[in-house]
Protein backbone atom coordinates (compact mmCIF):
# COMPACT_ATOMS: atom_id res chain seq x y z
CA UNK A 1 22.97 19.31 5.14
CA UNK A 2 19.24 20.10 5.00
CA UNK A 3 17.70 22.65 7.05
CA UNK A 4 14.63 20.09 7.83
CA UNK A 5 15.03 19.12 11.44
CA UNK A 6 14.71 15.18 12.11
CA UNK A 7 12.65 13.80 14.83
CA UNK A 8 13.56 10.91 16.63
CA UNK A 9 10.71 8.13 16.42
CA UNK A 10 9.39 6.77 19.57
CA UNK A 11 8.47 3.29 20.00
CA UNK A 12 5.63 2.31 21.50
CA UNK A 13 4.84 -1.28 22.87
CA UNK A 14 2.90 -2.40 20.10
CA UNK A 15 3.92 -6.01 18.87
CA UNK A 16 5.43 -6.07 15.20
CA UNK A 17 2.76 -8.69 13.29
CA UNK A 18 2.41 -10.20 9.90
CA UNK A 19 -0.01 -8.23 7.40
CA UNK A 20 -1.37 -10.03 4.78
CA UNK A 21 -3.38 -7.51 2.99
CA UNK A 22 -5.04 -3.99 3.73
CA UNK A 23 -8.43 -2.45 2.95
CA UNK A 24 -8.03 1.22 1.08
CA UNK A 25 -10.56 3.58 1.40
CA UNK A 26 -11.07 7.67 0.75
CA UNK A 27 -13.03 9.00 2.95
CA UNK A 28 -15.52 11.86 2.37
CA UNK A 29 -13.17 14.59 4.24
CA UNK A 30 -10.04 12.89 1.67
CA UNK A 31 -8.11 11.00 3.92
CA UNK A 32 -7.66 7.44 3.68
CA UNK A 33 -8.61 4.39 5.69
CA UNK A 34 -6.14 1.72 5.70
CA UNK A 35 -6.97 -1.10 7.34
CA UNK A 36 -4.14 -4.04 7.78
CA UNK A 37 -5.57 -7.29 7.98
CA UNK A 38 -3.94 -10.91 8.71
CA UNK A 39 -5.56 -14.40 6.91
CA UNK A 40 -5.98 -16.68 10.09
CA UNK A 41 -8.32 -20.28 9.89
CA UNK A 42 -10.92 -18.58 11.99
CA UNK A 43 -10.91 -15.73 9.19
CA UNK A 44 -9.72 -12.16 8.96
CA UNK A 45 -8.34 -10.34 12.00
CA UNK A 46 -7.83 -6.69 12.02
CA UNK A 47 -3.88 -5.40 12.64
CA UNK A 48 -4.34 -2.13 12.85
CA UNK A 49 -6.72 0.83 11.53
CA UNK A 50 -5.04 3.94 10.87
CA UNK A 51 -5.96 7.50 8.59
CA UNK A 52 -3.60 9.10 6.72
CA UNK A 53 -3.92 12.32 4.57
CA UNK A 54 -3.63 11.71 0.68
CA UNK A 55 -0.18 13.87 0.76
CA UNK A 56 0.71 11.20 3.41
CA UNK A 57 -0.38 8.28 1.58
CA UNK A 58 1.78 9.57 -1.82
CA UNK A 59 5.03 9.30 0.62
CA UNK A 60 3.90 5.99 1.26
CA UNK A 61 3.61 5.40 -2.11
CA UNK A 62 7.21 7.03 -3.01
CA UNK A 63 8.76 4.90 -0.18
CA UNK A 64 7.36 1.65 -1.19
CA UNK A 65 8.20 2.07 -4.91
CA UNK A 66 12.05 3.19 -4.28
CA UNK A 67 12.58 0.48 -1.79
CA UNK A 68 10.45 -2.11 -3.66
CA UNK A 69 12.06 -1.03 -7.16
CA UNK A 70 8.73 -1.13 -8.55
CA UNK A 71 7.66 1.45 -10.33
CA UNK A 72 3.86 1.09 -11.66
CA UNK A 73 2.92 2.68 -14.48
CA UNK A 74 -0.66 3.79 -15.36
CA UNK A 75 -2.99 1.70 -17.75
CA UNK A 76 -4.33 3.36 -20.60
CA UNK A 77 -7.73 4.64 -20.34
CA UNK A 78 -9.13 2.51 -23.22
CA UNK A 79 -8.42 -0.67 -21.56
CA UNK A 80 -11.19 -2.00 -19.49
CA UNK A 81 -10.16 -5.41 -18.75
CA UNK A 82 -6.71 -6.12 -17.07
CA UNK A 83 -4.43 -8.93 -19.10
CA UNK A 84 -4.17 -12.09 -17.63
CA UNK A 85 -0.67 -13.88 -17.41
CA UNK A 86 -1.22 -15.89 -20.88
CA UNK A 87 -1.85 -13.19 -22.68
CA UNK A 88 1.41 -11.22 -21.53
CA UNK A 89 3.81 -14.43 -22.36
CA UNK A 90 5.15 -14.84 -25.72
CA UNK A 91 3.79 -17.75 -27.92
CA UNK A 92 6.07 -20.98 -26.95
CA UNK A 93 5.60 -22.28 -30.52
């Protein structure tokens, strides 16, 4: 068993809601801004608005890939223009 002491998390009263996308961006003292946004007819609504430290974020990162099974890999630096669908299927004739 690990050393590392777990704390419990506390739950607050905040509703859970539906996220349909989130703003990224680093800010000039290198933590992040994420904003979570929902898609509603009137337009976007903000979720939540939260900062996070870069070290922070890279868990996030870690989490999302191992649970997701998605592992991104890096594009080359030569390539300036990402590859649309088409060009990434094989030739059907």
């Amino acid at each position: 068993m690990s050393n590392k002491t777990v704390n419990k998390v506390r739950l607050s009263d905040l509703p859970t809601m539906h996220t349909d996308g989130v703003n990224i961006g680093l800010r000039s003292d290198d933590t992040l801004l994420l904003q979570f946004l929902s898609d509603t007819p009137d337009g976007l609504i903000e979720n939540v608005r939260t900062i996070m430290t870069k070290e922070a974020a890279i868990s996030l990162l870690d989490s999302l890939a191992n649970i997701l099974g998605h592992f991104p890999v890096k594009a080359e630096q030569n390539e300036t223009e990402p590859q649309s669908l088409e060009s990434k299927t094989p030739d059907a004739t």
